[in-house]
Protein backbone atom coordinates (compact mmCIF):
# COMPACT_ATOMS: atom_id res chain seq x y z
CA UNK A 1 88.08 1.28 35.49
CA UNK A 2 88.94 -2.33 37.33
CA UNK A 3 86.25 -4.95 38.16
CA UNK A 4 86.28 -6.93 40.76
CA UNK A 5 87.14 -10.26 39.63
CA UNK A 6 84.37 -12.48 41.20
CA UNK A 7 85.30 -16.27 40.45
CA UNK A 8 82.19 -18.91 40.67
CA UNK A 9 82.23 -21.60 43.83
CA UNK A 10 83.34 -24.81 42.81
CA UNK A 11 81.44 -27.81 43.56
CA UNK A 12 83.66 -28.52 46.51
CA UNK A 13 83.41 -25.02 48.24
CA UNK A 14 79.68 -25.67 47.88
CA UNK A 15 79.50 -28.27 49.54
CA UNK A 16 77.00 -28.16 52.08
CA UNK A 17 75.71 -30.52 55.07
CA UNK A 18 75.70 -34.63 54.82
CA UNK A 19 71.83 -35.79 54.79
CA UNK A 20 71.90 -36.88 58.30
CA UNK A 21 73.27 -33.80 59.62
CA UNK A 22 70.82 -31.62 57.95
CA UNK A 23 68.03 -34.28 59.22
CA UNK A 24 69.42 -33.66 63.13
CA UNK A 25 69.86 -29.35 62.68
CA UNK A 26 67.58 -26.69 63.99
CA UNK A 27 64.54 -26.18 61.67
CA UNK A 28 62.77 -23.06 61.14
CA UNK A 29 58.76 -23.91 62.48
CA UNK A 30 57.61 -23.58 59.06
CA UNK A 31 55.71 -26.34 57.32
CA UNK A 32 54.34 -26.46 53.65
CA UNK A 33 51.47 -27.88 52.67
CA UNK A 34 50.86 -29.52 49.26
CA UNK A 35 46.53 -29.24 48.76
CA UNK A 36 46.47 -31.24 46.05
CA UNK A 37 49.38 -29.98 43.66
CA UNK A 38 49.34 -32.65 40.82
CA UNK A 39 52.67 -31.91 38.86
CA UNK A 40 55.85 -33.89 40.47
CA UNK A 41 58.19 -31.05 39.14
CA UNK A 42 56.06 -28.70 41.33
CA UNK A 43 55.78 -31.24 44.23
CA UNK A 44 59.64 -31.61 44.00
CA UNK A 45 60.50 -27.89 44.03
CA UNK A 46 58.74 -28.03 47.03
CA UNK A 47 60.88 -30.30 48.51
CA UNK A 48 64.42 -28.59 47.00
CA UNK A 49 63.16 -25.42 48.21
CA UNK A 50 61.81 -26.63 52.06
CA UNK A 51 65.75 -27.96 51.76
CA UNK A 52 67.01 -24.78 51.17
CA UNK A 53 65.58 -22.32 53.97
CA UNK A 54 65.57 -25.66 56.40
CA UNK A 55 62.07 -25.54 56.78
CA UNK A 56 60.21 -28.03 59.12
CA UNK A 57 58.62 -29.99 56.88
CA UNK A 58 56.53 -30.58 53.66
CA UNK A 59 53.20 -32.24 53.90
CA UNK A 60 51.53 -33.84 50.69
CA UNK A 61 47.97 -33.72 50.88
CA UNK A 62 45.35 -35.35 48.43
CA UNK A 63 46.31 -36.53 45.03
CA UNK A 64 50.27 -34.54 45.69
CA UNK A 65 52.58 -37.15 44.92
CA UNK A 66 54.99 -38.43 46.98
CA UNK A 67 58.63 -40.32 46.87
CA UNK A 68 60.05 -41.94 45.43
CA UNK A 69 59.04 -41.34 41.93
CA UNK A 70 61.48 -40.26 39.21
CA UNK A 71 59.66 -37.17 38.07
CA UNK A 72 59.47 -35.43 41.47
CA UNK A 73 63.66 -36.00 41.63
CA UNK A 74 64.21 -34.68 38.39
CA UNK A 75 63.28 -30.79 40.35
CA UNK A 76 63.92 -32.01 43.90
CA UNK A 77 67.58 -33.43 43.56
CA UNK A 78 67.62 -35.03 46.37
CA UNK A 79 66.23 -32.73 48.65
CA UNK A 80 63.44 -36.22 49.13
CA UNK A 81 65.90 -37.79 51.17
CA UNK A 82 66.69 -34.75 53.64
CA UNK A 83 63.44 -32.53 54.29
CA UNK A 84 60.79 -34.73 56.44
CA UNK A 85 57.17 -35.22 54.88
CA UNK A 86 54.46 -37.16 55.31
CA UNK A 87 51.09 -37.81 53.23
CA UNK A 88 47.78 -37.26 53.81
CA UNK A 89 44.45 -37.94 52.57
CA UNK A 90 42.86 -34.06 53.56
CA UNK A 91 45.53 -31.24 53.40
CA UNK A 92 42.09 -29.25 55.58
CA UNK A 93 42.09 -31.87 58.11
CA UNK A 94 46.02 -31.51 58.53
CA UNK A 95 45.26 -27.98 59.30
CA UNK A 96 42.54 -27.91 61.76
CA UNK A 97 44.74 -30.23 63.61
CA UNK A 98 47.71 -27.43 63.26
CA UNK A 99 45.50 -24.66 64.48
CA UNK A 100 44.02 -26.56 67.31
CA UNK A 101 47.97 -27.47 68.35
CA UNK A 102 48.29 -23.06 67.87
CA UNK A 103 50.28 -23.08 64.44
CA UNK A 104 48.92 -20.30 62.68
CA UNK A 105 47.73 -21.87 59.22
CA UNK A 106 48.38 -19.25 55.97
CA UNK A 107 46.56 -19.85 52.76
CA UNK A 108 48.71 -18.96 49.97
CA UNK A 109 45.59 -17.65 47.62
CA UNK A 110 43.69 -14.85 46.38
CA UNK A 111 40.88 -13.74 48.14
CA UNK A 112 38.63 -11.58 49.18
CA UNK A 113 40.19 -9.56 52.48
CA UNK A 114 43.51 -11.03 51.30
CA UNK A 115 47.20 -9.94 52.39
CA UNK A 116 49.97 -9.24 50.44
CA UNK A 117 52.94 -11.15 51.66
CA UNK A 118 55.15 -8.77 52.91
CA UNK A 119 52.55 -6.96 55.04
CA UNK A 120 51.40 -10.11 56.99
CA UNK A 121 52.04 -9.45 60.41
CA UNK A 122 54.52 -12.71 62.28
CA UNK A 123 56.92 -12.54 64.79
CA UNK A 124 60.20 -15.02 65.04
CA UNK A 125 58.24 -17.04 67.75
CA UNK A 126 55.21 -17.91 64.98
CA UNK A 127 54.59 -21.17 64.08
CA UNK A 128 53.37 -21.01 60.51
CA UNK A 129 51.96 -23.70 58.06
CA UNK A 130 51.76 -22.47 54.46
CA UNK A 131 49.00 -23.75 52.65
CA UNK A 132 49.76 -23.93 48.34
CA UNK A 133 47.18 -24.99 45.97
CA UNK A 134 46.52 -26.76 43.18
CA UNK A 135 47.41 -25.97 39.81
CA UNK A 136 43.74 -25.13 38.62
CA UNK A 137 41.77 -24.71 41.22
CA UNK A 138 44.28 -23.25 43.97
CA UNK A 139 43.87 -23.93 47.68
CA UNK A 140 40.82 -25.52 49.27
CA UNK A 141 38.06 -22.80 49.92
CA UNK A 142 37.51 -24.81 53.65
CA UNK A 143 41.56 -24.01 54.19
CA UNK A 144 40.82 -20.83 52.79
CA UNK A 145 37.89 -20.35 55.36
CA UNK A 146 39.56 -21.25 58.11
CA UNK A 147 42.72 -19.89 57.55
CA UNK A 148 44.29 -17.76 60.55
CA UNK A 149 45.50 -15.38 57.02
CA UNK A 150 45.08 -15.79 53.79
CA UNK A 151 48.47 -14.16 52.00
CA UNK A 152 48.50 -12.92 48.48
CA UNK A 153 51.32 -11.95 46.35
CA UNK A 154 51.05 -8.79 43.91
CA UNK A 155 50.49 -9.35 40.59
CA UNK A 156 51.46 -6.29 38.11
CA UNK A 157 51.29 -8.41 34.67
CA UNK A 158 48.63 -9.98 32.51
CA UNK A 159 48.90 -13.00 34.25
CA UNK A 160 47.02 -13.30 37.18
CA UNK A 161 49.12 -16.15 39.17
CA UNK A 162 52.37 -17.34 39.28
CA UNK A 163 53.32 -21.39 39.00
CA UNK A 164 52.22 -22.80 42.58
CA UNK A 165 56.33 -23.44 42.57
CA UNK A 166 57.42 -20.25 41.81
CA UNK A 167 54.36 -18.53 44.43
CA UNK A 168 55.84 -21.05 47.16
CA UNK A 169 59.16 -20.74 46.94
CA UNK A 170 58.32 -16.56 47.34
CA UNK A 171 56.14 -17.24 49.90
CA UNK A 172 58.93 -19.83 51.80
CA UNK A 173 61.54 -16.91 51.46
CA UNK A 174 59.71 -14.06 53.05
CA UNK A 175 58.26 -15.84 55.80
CA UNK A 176 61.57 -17.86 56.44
CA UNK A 177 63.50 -14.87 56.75
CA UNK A 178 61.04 -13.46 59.14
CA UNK A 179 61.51 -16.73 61.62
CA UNK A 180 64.95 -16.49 61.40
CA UNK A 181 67.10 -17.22 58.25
């Protein structure tokens, strides 16, 4: 029996949009929110991901840290430079402002009256913030409160979470595809 013979993408056959282009393309009206993640690995797979489903933005909120800082490029490669963000001081004040603008805010967590991901009910015409959480204590219970959904990914192992990364970048994929990947 023959195999296909699949041969890898070079670097030049991946190449992909300039920075400035990918700054002035259509972005898919999903923005992440940082509540407080303290790793810059995490905080910068944030951004590399965001990059990769051309997401609206990334806000850092609370101690998240921000560009430029050498640890946060190490995961983000780059992506710094080409996926908007700002900072600020309350990731929950960020997202009464959303909701009161009509985003609907989405509290990556687990919770009581939770979820699961792929049953969450959005339509390509949703604006959507996703709210991650720290590494220990997870998302803000006020975010959590107000939260138009709280959205919970199943968990089959010993482990009861996932790295706030790893959960993210899940999270980013699902919903992204359901705006409009």
């Amino acid at each position: 029996m023959l195999y296909d013979m699949r041969e890898k993408k070079n670097i030049i056959e991946l190449t992909r949009l300039s920075v400035e282009e990918y700054k002035e393309s259509a972005k898919l009206p999903l923005i992440v929110v940082a509540d407080n993640v303290r790793s810059l690995h995490n905080v910068g797979s944030l951004f590399r991901t965001a990059d990769s489903f051309g997401l609206a933005g990334i806000v850092l909120g609370g101690i998240s840290g921000t560009p430029p800082h050498p640890e946060l490029s190490k995961s983000a490669l780059g992506a710094e430079e080409s996926v908007d963000w700002i900072h600020v001081d309350s990731a929950y004040d960020y997202c009464v402002a959303k909701a009161a603008e009509g985003w609907k805010v989405l509290a990556l967590e687990q919770a009581h009256d939770s979820v699961r991901l792929e049953e969450l009910e959005i339509g390509p015409e949703d604006a959507l913030v996703l709210v991650v959480g720290n590494e220990v204590t997870g998302v803000d219970q006020r975010i959590v409160s107000m939260a138009s959904a709280v959205v919970e990914l199943p968990m089959r192992g010993v482990k009861h979470s996932l790295n706030v990364s790893v959960s993210a970048g899940i999270a980013m994929y699902s919903l992204a595809l359901r705006l409009g990947l």
